[in-house]
Protein backbone atom coordinates (compact mmCIF):
# COMPACT_ATOMS: atom_id res chain seq x y z
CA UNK A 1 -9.54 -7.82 -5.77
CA UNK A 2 -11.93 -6.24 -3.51
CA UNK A 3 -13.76 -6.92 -0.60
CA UNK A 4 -18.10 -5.22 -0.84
CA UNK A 5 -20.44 -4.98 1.70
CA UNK A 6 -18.94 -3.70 4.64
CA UNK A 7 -18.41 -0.58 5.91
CA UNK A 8 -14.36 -0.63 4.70
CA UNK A 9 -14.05 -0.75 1.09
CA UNK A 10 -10.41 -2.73 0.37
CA UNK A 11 -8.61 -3.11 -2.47
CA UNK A 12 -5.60 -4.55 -4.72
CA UNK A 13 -5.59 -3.44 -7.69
CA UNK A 14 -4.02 -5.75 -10.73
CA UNK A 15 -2.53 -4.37 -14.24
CA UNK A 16 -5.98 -5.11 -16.01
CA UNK A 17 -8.72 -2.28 -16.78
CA UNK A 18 -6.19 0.94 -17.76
CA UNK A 19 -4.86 2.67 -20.72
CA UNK A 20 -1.42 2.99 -20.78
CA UNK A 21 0.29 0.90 -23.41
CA UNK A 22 3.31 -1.58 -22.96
CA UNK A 23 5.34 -1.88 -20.99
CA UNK A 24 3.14 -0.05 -18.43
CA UNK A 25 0.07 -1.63 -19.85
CA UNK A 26 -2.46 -0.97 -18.71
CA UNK A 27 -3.60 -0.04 -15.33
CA UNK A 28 -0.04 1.50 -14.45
CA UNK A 29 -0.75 4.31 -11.35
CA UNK A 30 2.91 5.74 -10.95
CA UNK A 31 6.20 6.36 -13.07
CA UNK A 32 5.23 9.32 -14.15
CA UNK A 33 9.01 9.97 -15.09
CA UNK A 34 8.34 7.07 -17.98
CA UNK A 35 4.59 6.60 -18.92
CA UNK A 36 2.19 8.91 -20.15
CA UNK A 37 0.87 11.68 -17.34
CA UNK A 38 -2.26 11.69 -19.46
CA UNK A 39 -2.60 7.99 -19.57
CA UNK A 40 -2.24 7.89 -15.31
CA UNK A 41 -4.16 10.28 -14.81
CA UNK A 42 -7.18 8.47 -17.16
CA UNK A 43 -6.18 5.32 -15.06
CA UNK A 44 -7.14 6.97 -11.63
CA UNK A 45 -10.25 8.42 -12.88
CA UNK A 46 -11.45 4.66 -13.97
CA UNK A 47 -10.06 3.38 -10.54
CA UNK A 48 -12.32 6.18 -8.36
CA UNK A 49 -15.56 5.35 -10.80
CA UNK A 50 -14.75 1.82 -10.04
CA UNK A 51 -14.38 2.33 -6.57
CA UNK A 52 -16.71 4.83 -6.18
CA UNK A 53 -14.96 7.51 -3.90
CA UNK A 54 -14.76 10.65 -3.78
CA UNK A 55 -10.96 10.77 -3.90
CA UNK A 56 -8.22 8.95 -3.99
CA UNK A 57 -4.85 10.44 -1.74
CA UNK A 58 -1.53 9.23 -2.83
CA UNK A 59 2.34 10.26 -1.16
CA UNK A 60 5.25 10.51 -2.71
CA UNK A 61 6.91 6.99 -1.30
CA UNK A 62 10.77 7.16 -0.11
CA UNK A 63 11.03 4.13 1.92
CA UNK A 64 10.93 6.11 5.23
CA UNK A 65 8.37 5.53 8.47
CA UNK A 66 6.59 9.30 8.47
CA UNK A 67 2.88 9.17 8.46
CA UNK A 68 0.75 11.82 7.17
CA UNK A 69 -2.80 11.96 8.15
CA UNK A 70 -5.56 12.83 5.61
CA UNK A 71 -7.44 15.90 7.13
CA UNK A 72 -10.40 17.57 5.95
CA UNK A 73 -8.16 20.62 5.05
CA UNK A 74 -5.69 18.44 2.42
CA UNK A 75 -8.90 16.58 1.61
CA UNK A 76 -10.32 19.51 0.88
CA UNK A 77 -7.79 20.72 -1.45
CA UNK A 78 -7.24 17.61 -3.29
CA UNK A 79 -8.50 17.53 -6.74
CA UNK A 80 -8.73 15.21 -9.58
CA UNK A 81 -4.93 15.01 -11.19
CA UNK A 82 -3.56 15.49 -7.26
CA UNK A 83 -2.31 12.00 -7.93
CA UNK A 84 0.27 13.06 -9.55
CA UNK A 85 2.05 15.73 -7.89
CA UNK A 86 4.11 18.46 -8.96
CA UNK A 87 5.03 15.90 -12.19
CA UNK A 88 1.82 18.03 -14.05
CA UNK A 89 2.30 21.44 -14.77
CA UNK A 90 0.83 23.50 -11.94
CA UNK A 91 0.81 20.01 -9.68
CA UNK A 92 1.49 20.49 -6.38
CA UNK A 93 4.62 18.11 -4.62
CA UNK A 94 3.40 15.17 -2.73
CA UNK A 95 3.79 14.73 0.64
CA UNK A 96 6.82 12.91 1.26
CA UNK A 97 6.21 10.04 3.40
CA UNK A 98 5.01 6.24 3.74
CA UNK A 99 2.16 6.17 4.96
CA UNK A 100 -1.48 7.15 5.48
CA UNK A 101 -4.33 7.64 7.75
CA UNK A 102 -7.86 9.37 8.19
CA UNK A 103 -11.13 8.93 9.53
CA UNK A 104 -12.92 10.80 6.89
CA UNK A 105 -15.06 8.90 4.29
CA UNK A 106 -15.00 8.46 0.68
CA UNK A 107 -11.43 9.33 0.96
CA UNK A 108 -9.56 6.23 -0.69
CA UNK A 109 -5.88 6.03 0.69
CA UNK A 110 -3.30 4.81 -1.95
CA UNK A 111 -0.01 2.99 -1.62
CA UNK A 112 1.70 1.91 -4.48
CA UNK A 113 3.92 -0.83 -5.23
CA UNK A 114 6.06 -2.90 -7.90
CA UNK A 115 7.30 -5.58 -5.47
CA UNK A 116 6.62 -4.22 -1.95
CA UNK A 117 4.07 -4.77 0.48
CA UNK A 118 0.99 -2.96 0.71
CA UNK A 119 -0.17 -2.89 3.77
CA UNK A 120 -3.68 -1.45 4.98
CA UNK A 121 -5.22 -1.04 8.25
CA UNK A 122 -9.11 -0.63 9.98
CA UNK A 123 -10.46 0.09 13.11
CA UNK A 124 -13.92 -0.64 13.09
CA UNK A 125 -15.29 1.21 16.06
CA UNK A 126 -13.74 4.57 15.63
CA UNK A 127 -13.29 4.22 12.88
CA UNK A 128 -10.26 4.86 11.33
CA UNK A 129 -8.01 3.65 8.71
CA UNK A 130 -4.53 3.50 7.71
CA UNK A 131 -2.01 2.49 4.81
CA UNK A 132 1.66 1.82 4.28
CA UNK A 133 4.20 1.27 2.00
CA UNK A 134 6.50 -1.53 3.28
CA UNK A 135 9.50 -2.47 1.56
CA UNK A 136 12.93 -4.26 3.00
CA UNK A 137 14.15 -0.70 4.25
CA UNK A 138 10.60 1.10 5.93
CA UNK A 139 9.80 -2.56 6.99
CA UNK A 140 13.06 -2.85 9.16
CA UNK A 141 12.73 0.76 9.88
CA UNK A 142 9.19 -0.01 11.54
CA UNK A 143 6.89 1.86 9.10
CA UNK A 144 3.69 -0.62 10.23
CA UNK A 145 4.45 0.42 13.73
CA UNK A 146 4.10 3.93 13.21
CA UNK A 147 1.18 3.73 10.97
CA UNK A 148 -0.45 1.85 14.14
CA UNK A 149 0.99 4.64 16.25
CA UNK A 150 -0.80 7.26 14.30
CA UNK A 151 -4.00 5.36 14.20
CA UNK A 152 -3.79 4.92 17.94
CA UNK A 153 -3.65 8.99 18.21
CA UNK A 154 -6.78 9.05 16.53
CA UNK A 155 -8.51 6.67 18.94
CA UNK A 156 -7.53 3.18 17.10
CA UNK A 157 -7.96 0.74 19.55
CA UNK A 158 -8.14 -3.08 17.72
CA UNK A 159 -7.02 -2.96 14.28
CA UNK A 160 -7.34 -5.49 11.59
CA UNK A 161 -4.89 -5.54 8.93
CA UNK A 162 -4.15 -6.50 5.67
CA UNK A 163 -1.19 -7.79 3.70
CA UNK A 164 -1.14 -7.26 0.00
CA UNK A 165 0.95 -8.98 -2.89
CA UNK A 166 4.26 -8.23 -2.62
CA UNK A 167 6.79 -10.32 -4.18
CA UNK A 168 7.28 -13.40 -2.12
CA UNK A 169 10.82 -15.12 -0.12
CA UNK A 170 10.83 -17.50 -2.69
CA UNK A 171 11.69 -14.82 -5.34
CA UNK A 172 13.24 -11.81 -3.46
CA UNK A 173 16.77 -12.61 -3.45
CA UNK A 174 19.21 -10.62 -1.73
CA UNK A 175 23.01 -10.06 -1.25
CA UNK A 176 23.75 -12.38 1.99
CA UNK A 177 25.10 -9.31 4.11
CA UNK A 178 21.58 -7.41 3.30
CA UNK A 179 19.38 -10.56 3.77
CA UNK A 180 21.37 -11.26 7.57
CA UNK A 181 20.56 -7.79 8.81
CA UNK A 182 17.36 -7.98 8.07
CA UNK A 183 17.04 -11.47 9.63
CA UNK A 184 18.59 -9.76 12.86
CA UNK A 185 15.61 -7.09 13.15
CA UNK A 186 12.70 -9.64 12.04
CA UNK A 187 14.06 -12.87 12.74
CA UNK A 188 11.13 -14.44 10.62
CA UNK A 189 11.93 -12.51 7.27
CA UNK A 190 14.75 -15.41 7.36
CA UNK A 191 14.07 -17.09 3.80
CA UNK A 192 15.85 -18.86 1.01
CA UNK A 193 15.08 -18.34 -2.75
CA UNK A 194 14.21 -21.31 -4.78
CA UNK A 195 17.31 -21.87 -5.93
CA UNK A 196 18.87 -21.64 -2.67
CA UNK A 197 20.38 -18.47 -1.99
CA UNK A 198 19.68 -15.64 0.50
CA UNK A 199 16.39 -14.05 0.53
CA UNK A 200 13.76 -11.87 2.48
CA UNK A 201 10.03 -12.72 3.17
CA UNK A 202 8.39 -9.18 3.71
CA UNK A 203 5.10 -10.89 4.21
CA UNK A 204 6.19 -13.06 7.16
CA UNK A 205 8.41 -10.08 8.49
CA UNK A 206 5.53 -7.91 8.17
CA UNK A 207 2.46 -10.27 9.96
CA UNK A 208 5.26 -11.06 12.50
CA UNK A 209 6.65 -7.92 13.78
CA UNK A 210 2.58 -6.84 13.78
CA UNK A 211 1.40 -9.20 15.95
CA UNK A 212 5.12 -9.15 17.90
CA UNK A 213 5.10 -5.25 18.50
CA UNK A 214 1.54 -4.42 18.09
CA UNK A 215 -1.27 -5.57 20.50
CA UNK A 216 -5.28 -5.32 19.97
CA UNK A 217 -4.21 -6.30 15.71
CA UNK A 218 -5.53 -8.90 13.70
CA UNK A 219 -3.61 -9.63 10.51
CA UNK A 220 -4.87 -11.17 6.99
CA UNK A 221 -2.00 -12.17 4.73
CA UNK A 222 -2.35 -12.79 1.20
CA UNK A 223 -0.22 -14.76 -0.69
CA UNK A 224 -0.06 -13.49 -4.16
CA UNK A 225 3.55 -12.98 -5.34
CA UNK A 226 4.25 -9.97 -8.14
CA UNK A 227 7.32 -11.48 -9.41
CA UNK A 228 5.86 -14.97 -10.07
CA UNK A 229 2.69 -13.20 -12.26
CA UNK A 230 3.55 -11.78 -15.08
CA UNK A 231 0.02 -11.50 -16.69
CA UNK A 232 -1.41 -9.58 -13.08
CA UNK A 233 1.00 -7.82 -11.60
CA UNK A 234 4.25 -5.25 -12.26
CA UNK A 235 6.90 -6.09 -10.66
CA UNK A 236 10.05 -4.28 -10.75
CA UNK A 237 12.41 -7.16 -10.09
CA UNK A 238 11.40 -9.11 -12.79
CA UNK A 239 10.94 -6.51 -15.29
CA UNK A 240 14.19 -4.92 -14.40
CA UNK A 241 12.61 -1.49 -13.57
CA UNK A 242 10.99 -0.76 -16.40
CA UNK A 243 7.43 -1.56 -15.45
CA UNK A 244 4.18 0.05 -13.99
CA UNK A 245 2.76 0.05 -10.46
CA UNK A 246 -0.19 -1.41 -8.69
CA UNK A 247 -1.99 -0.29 -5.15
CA UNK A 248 -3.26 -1.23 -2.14
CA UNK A 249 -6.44 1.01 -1.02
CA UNK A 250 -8.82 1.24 1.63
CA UNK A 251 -11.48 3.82 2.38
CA UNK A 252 -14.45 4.23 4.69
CA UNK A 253 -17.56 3.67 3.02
CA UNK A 254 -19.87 6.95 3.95
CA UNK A 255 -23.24 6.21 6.06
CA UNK A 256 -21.82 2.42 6.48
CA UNK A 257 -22.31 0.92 9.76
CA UNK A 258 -19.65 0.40 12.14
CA UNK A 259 -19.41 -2.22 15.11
CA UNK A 260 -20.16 -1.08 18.40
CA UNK A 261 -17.68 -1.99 21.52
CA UNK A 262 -20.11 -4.32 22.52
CA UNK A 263 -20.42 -6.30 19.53
């Protein structure tokens, strides 16, 4: 999905419109330890046509809270197969963190997920943008807030936000020791499975702690669970690892208008 027409271009990508074959079929954009390099690597290329960005900036995820911001130097330097990090020959490492931010445009920033939430963020009047990969352990560990905190050092004042498919309370069951200290940090993660056993809502945890922790933030949450659609998302719970992963981007559309204070 993808929002047109404004001066933020956001979107979610599904599995549809790649090349790499089963069980990473089709529009797989990580594992590069188990699908085809080549076949990524084609996948991104369709994804910036389809876009239409310059670039698109990807980290090497760990489930921490570090933010890196996108400046014109790394910009600069990235190139087409950057994606992929050091797992090319001649690549360069990713940065390791879990999240992004910039203010430069064209410059698509990429979190990708198999079950986590991606989570993307837009000032309007800087402007500015961020996004950030929030699973159970950077979610309790308050990656969101220090995505915000980096996109308040670059002048972010009121930020809208986004919540991407993740794989929803109703599916994401958890050992009842995990699920009750997350429950203690975001008291609104508190969920049950269908079946009626411990689970977490990231979703809920996320929007909460956001508006909680965060002022000046509007939040947009969308429902879509990974684990419950087979045919449009990967999802690493359901395919027991062995499957593909999806992203969340947002980028700043160059020469698009922005909102002034006023407004």
């Amino acid at each position: 999905m993808e929002w047109r027409d404004h001066p933020v271009g956001i979107a979610f990508t599904d599995r549809h419109g790649g090349v790499s074959r089963a069980p990473f079929d089709s529009l797989n954009l990580g594992r590069t330890d188990c699908d085809s390099t080549a076949d990524i690597a084609e996948n991104f290329r369709r994804l910036r046509r389809r876009l239409a960005v310059d670039k698109i900036v990807t980290v090497a995820q760990v489930h921490g809270t570090d933010v890196v911001e996108v400046d014109k130097a790394m910009a600069d330097h990235w190139h087409d197969g950057s994606e992929l990090g050091d797992s090319v020959p001649g690549g360069e490492p990713l940065v390791r963190a879990d999240a992004l931010v910039t203010t430069l445009p064209d410059v698509a920033l990429c979190i990708r997920v198999a079950d986590c939430a991606p989570v993307l963020f837009y000032d309007p009047v800087v402007p500015v943008i961020g996004a950030a990969h929030a699973g159970r352990v950077g979610l309790l560990a308050g990656v969101l807030v220090a995505t915000v905190d980096a996109m308040r050092d670059l002048g972010a004042q009121n930020i809208e936000v986004w919540i991407g498919p993740y794989i929803c309370g109703g599916c994401y069951e958890v050992p009842a020791e995990m699920a009750e200290a997350a429950w203690r940090v975001i008291p609104e993660t508190k969920c049950e499975t269908r079946w009626g056993t411990p689970s977490i809502d990231l979703g809920a945890g996320a929007e909460a702690q956001l508006r909680r922790d965060v002022s000046g933030v509007s939040v947009v949450r969308l429902n879509h669970c990974t684990f419950e659609a087979p045919h449009a998302y990967f999802s690493h719970r359901r395919d027991h690892g062995a499957t593909g992963r999806q992203a969340g981007l947002i980028w700043l559309r160059r020469g698009g208008a922005t909102r002034s204070v006023d407004d």
